[in-house]
C-alpha atoms as a PDB file:
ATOM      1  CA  UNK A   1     -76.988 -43.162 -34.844  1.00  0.00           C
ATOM      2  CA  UNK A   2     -77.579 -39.424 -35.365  1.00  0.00           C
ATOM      3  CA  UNK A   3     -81.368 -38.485 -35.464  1.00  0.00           C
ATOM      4  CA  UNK A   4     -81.071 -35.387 -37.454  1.00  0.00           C
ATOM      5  CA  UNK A   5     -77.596 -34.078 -38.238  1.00  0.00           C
ATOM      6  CA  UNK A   6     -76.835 -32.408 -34.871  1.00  0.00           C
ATOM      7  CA  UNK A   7     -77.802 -34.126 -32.270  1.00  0.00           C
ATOM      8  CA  UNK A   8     -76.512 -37.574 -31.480  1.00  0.00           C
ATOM      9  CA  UNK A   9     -78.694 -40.293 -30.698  1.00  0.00           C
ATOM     10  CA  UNK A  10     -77.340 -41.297 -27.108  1.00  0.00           C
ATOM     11  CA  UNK A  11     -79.469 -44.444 -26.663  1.00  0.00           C
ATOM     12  CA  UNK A  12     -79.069 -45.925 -30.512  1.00  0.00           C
ATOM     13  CA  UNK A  13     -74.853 -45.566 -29.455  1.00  0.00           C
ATOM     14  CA  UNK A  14     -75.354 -47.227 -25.965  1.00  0.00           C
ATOM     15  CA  UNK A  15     -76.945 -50.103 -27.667  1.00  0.00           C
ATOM     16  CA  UNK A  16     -75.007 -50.796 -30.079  1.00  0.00           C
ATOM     17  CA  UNK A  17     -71.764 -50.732 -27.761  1.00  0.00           C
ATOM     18  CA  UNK A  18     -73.914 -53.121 -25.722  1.00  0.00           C
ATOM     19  CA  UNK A  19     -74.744 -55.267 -28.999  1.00  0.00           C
ATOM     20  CA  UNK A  20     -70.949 -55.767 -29.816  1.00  0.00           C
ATOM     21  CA  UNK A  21     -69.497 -56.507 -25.976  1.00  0.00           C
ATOM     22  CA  UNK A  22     -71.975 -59.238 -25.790  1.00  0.00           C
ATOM     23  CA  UNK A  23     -71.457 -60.815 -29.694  1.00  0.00           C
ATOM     24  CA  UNK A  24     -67.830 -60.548 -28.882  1.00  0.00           C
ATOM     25  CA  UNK A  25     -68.079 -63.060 -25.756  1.00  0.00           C
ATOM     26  CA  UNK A  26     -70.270 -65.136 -27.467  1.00  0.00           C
ATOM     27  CA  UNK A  27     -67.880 -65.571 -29.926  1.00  0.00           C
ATOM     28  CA  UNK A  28     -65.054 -66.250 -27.603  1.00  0.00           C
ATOM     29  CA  UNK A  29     -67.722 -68.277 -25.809  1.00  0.00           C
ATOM     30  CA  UNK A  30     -68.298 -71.069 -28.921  1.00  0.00           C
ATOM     31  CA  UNK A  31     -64.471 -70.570 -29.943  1.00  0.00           C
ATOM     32  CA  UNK A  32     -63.646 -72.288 -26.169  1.00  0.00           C
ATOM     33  CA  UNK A  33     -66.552 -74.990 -26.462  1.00  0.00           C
ATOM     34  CA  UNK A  34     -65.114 -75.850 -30.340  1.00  0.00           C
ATOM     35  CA  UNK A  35     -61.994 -76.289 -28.515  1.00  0.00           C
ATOM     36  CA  UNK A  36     -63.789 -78.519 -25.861  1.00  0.00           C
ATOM     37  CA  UNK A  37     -62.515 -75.908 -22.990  1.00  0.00           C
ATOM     38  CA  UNK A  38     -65.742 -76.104 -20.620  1.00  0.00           C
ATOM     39  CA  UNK A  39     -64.161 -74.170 -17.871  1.00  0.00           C
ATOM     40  CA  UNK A  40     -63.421 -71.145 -19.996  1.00  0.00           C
ATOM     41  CA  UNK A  41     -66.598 -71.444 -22.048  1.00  0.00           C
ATOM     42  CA  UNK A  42     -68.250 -70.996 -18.849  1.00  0.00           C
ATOM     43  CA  UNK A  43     -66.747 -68.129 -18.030  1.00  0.00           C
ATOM     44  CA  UNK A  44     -67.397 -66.501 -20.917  1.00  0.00           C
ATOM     45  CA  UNK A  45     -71.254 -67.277 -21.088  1.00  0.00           C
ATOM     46  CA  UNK A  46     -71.229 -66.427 -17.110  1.00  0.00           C
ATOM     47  CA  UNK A  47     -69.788 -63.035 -18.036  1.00  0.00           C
ATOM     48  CA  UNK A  48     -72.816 -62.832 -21.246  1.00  0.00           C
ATOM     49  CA  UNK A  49     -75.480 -63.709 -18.022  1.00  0.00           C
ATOM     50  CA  UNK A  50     -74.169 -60.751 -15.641  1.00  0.00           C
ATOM     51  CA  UNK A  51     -74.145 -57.815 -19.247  1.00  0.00           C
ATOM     52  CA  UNK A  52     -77.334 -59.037 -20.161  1.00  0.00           C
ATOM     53  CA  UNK A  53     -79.093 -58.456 -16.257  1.00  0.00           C
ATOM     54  CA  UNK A  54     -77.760 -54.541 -16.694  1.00  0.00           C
ATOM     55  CA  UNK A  55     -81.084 -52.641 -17.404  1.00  0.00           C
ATOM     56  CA  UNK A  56     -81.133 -51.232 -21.039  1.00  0.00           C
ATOM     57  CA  UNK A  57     -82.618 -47.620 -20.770  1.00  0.00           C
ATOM     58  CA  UNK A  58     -82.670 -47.939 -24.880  1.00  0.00           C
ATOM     59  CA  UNK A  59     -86.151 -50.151 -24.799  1.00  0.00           C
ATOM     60  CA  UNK A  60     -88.849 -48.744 -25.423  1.00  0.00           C
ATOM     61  CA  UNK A  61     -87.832 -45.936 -28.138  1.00  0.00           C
ATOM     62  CA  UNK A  62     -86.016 -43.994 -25.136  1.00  0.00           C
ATOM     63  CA  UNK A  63     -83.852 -41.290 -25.674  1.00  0.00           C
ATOM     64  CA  UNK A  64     -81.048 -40.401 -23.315  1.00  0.00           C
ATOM     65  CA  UNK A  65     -78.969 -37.431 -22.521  1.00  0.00           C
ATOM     66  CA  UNK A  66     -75.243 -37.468 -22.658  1.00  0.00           C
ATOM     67  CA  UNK A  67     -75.307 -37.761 -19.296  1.00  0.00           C
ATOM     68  CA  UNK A  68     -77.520 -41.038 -18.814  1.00  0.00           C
ATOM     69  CA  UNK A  69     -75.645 -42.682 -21.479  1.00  0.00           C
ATOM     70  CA  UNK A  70     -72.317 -41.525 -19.512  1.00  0.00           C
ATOM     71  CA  UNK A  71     -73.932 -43.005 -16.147  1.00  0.00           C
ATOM     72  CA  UNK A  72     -75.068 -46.208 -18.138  1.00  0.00           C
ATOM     73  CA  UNK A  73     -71.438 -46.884 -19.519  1.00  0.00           C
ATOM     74  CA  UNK A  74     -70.100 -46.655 -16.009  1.00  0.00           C
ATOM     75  CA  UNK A  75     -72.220 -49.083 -14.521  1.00  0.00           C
ATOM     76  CA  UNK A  76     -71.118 -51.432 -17.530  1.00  0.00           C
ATOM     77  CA  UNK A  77     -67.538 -49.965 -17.273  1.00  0.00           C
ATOM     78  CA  UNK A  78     -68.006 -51.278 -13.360  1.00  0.00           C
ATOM     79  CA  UNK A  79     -69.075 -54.880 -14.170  1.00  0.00           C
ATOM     80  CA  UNK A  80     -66.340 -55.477 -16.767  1.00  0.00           C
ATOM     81  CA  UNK A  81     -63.742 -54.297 -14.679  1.00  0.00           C
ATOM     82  CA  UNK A  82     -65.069 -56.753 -11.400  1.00  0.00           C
ATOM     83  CA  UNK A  83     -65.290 -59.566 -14.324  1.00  0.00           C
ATOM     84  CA  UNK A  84     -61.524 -58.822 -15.442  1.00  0.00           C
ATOM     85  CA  UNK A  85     -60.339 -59.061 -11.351  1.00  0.00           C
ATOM     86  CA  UNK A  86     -62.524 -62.154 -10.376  1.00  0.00           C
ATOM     87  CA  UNK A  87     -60.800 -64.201 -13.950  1.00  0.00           C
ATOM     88  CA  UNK A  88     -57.245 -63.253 -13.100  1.00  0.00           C
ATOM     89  CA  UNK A  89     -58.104 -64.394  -8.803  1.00  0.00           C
ATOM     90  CA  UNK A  90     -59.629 -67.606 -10.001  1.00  0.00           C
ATOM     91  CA  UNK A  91     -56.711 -68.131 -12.869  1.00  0.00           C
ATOM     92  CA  UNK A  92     -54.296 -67.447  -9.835  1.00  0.00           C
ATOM     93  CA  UNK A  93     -56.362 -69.680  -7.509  1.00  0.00           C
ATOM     94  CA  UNK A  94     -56.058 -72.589  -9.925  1.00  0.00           C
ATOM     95  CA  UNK A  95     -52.724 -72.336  -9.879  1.00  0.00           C
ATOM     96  CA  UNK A  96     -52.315 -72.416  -5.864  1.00  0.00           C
ATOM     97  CA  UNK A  97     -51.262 -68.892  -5.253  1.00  0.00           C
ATOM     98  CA  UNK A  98     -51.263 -67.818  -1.669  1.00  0.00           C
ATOM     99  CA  UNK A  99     -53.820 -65.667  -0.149  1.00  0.00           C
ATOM    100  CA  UNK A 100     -50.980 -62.907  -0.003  1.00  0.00           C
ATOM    101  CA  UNK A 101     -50.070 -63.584  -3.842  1.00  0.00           C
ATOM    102  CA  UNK A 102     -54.657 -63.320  -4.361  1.00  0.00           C
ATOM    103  CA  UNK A 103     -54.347 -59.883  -2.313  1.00  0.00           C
ATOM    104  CA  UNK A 104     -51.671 -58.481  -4.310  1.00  0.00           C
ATOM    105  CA  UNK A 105     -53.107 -59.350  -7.561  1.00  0.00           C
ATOM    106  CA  UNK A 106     -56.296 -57.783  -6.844  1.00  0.00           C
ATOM    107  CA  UNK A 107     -54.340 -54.721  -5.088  1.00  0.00           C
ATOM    108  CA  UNK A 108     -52.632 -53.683  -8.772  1.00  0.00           C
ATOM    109  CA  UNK A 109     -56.144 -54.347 -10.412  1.00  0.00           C
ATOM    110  CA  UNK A 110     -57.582 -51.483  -7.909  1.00  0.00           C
ATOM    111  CA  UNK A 111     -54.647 -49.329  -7.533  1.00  0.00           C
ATOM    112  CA  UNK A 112     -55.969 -47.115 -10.303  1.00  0.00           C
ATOM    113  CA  UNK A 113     -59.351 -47.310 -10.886  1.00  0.00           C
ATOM    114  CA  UNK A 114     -61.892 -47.942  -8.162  1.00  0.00           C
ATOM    115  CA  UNK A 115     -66.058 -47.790  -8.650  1.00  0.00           C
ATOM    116  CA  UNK A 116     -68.528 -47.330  -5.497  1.00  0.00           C
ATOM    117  CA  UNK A 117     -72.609 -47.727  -6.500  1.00  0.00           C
ATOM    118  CA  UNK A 118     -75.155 -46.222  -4.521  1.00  0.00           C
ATOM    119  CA  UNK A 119     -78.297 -48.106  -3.252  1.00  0.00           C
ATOM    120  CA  UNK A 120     -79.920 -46.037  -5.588  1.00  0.00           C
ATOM    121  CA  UNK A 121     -77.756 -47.463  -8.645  1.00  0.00           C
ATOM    122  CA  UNK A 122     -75.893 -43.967  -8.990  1.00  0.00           C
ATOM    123  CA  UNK A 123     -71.928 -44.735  -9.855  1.00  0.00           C
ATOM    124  CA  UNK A 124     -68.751 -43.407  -8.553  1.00  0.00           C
ATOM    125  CA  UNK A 125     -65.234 -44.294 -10.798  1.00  0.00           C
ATOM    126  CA  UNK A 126     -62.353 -42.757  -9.311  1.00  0.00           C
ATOM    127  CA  UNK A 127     -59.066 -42.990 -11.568  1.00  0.00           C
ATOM    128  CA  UNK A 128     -56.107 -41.850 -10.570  1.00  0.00           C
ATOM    129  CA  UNK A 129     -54.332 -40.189 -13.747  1.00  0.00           C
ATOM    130  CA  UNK A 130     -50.403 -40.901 -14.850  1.00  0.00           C
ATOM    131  CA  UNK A 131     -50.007 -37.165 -13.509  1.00  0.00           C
ATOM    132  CA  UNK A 132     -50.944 -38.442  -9.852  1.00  0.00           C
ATOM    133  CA  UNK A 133     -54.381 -36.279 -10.341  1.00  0.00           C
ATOM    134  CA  UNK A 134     -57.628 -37.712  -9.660  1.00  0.00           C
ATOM    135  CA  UNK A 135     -60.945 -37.573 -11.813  1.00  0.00           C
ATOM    136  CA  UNK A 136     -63.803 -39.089 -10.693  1.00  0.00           C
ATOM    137  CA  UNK A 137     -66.569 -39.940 -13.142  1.00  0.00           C
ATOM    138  CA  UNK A 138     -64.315 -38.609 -15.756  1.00  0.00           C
ATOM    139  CA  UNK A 139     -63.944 -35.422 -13.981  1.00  0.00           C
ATOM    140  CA  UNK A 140     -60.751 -33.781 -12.400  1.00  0.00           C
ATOM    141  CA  UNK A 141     -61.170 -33.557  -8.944  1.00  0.00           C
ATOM    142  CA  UNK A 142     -60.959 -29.921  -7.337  1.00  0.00           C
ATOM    143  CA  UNK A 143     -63.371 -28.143  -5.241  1.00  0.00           C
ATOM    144  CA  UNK A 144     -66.028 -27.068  -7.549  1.00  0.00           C
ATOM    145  CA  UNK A 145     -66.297 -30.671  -9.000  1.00  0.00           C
ATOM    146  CA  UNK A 146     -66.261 -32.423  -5.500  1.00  0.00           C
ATOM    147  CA  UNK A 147     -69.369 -30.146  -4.216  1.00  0.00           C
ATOM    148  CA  UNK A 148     -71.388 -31.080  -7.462  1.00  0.00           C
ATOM    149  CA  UNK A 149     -70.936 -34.384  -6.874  1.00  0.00           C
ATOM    150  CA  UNK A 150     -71.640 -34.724  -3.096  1.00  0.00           C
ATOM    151  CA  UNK A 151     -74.940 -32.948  -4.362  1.00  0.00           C
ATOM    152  CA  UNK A 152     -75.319 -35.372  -7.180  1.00  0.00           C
ATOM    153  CA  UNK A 153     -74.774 -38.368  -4.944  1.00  0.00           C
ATOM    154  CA  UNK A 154     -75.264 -37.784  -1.133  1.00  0.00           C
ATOM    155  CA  UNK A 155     -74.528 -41.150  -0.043  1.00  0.00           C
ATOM    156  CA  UNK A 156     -71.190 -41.157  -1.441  1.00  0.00           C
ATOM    157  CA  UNK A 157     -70.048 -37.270   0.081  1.00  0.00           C
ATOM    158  CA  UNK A 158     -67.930 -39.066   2.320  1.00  0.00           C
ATOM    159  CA  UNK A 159     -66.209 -41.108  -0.452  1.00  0.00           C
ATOM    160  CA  UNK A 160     -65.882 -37.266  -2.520  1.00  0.00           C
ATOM    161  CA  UNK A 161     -64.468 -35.795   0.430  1.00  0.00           C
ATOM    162  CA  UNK A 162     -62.142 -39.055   0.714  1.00  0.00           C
ATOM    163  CA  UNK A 163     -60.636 -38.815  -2.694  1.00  0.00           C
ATOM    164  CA  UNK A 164     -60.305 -35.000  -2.229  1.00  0.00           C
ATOM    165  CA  UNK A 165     -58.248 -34.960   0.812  1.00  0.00           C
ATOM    166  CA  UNK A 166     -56.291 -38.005  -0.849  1.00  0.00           C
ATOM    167  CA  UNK A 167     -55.498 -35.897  -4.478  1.00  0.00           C
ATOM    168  CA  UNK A 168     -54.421 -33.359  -2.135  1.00  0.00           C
ATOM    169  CA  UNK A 169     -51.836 -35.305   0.531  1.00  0.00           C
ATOM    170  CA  UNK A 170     -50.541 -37.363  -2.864  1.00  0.00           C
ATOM    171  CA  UNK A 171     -51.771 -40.515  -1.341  1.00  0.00           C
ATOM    172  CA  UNK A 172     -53.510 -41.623  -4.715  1.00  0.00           C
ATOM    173  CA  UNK A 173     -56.439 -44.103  -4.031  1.00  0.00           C
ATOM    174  CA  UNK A 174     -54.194 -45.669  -1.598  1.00  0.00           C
ATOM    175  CA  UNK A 175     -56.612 -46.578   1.506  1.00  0.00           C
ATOM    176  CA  UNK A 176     -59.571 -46.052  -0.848  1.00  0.00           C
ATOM    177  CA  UNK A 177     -62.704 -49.096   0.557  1.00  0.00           C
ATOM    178  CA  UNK A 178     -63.445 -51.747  -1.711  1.00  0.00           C
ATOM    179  CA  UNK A 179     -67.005 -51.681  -3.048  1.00  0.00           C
ATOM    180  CA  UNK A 180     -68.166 -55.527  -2.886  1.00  0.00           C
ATOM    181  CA  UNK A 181     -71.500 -54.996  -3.759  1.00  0.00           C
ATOM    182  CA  UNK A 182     -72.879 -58.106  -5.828  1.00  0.00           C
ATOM    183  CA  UNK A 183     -73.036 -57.905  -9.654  1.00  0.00           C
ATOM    184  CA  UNK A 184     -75.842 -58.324 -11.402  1.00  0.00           C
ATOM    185  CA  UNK A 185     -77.228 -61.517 -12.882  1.00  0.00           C
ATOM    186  CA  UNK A 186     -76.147 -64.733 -11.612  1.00  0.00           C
ATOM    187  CA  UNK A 187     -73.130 -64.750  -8.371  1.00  0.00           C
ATOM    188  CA  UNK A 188     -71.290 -68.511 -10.614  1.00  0.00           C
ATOM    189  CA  UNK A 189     -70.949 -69.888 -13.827  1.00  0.00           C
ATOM    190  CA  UNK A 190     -73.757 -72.163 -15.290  1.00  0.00           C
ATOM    191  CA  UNK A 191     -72.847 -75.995 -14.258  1.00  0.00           C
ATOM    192  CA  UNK A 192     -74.026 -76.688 -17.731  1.00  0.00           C
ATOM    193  CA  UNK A 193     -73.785 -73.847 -20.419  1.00  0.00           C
ATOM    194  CA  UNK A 194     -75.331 -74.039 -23.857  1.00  0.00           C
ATOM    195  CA  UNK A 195     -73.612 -74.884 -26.888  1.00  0.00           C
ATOM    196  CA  UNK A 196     -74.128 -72.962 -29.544  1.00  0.00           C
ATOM    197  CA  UNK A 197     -75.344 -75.020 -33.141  1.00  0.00           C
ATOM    198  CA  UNK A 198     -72.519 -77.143 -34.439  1.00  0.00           C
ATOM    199  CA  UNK A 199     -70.134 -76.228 -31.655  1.00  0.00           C
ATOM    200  CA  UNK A 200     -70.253 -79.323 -29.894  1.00  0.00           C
ATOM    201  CA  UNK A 201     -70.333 -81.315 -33.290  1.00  0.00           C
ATOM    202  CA  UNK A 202     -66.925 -79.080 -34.298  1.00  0.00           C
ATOM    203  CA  UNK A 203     -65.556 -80.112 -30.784  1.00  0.00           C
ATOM    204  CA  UNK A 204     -65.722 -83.806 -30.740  1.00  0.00           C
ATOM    205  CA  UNK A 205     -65.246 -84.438 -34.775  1.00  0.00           C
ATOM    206  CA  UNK A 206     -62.430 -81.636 -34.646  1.00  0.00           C
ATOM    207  CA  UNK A 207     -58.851 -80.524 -33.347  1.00  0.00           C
ATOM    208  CA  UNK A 208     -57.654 -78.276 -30.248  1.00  0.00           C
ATOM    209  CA  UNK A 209     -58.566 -74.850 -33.077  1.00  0.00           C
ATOM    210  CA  UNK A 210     -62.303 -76.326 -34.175  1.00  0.00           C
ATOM    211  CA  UNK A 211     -60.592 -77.834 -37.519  1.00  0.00           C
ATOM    212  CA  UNK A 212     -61.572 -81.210 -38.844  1.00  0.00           C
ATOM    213  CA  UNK A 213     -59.027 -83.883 -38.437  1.00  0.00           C
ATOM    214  CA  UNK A 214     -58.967 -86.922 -40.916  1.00  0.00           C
ATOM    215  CA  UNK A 215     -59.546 -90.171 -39.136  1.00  0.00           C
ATOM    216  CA  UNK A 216     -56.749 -91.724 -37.987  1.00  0.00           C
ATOM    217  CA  UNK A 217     -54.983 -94.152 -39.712  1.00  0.00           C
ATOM    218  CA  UNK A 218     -55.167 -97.970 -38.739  1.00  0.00           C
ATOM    219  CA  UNK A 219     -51.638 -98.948 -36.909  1.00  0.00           C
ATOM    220  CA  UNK A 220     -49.689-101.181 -39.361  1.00  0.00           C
ATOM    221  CA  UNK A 221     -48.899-104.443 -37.718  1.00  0.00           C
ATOM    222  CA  UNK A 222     -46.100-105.781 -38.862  1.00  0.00           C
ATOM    223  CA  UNK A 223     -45.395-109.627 -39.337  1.00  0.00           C
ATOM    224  CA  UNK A 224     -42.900-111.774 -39.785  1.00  0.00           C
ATOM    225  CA  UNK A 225     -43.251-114.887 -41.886  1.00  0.00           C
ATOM    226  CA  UNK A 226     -40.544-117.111 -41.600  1.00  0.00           C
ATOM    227  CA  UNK A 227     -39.045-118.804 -44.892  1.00  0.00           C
ATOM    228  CA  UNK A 228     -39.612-122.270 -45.663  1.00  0.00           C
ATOM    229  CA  UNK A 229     -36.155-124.042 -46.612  1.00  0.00           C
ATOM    230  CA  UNK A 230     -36.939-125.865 -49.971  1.00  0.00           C
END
């Protein structure tokens, strides 16, 4: 990960974050169909499907600036964070919560932490610190940083000026738009996923955890013989 000593090796670290995200929800991904849990195995693989669509600036033998590899981990930092929001709405939705009990869930998800992507692909976090300041793409927000920025990303200088005026009133994100644009990879979860080797054998020959369970044994039947008087 460090080509020679001094200088890191952006696109070797990006991958390799990349590499474990994705082995991790595979892994939770045969751990829920070994437990026969189709719904959440789904989920999981559906979550694989939209990571996997990102584009991966690391092909090819590319190397990448701190920057790039900054901008690439937002637009991954975005699509976890829309995953983590549209799993607790449809856990909530299963469960026959209100449309004012949806809204209010997703409001807590996005009081701190909001992202806004450019047609372009550029990225915009905003996260509103513990100390009520706000730093956007890992920046605190002040003057100098909110011109650089509306430079950097012209179609979101409204947004900059936004958050500015907010930090300064105290008003947080609060009133901050919702960016609904689509993520990538497929919009629902695979009617059908794949089952990794031996999952589905594990499943159906094993318990609730993946464990094999000794056949049952045979109910006793119990009879009564009556006695024959001599």
């Amino acid at each position: 990960m460090v080509s020679d000593g001094r200088d890191i090796n952006w696109a070797s670290v990006l991958r390799a974050d990349f590499t474990m995200k994705v082995e991790s929800l595979q892994q939770y991904a045969y751990a829920a169909g070994a437990r026969r849990d189709v719904s959440l195995q789904r989920q999981y693989l559906h979550r694989v499907a939209q990571l996997e669509a990102l584009p991966k600036p690391w092909e090819g033998g590319a190397r990448l600036t701190e920057e790039e590899y900054a901008a690439a981990v937002r637009v991954r930092a975005w699509v976890l964070h829309e995953q983590e929001i549209a799993d607790d709405l449809l856990w909530a939705k299963n469960r026959r919560m209100s449309a004012q009990q949806l809204a209010l869930r997703e409001a807590k998800f996005r009081a701190k932490k909001r992202y806004h992507r450019t047609s372009d692909g550029q990225m915009l976090c905003a996260a509103l610190r513990d100390d009520g300041r706000i730093a956007l793409n890992s920046e605190i927000l002040g003057p100098e940083v909110a011109d650089r920025l509306r430079q950097q990303m012209p179609q979101l200088a409204h947004l900059i000026t936004f958050y500015l005026d907010n930090q300064e009133a105290g008003r947080g994100l609060q009133g901050a738009p919702i960016d609904r644009t689509p993520l990538p990879g497929p919009a629902s979860p695979s009617p059908e996923p794949p089952v990794a080797d031996g999952a589905l054998a594990t499943a159906q020959s094993g318990g609730r955890d993946g464990t094999p369970q000794r056949p049952a044994a045979p109910a006793k039947r119990w009879r009564w013989w009556r006695r024959r008087r001599p």
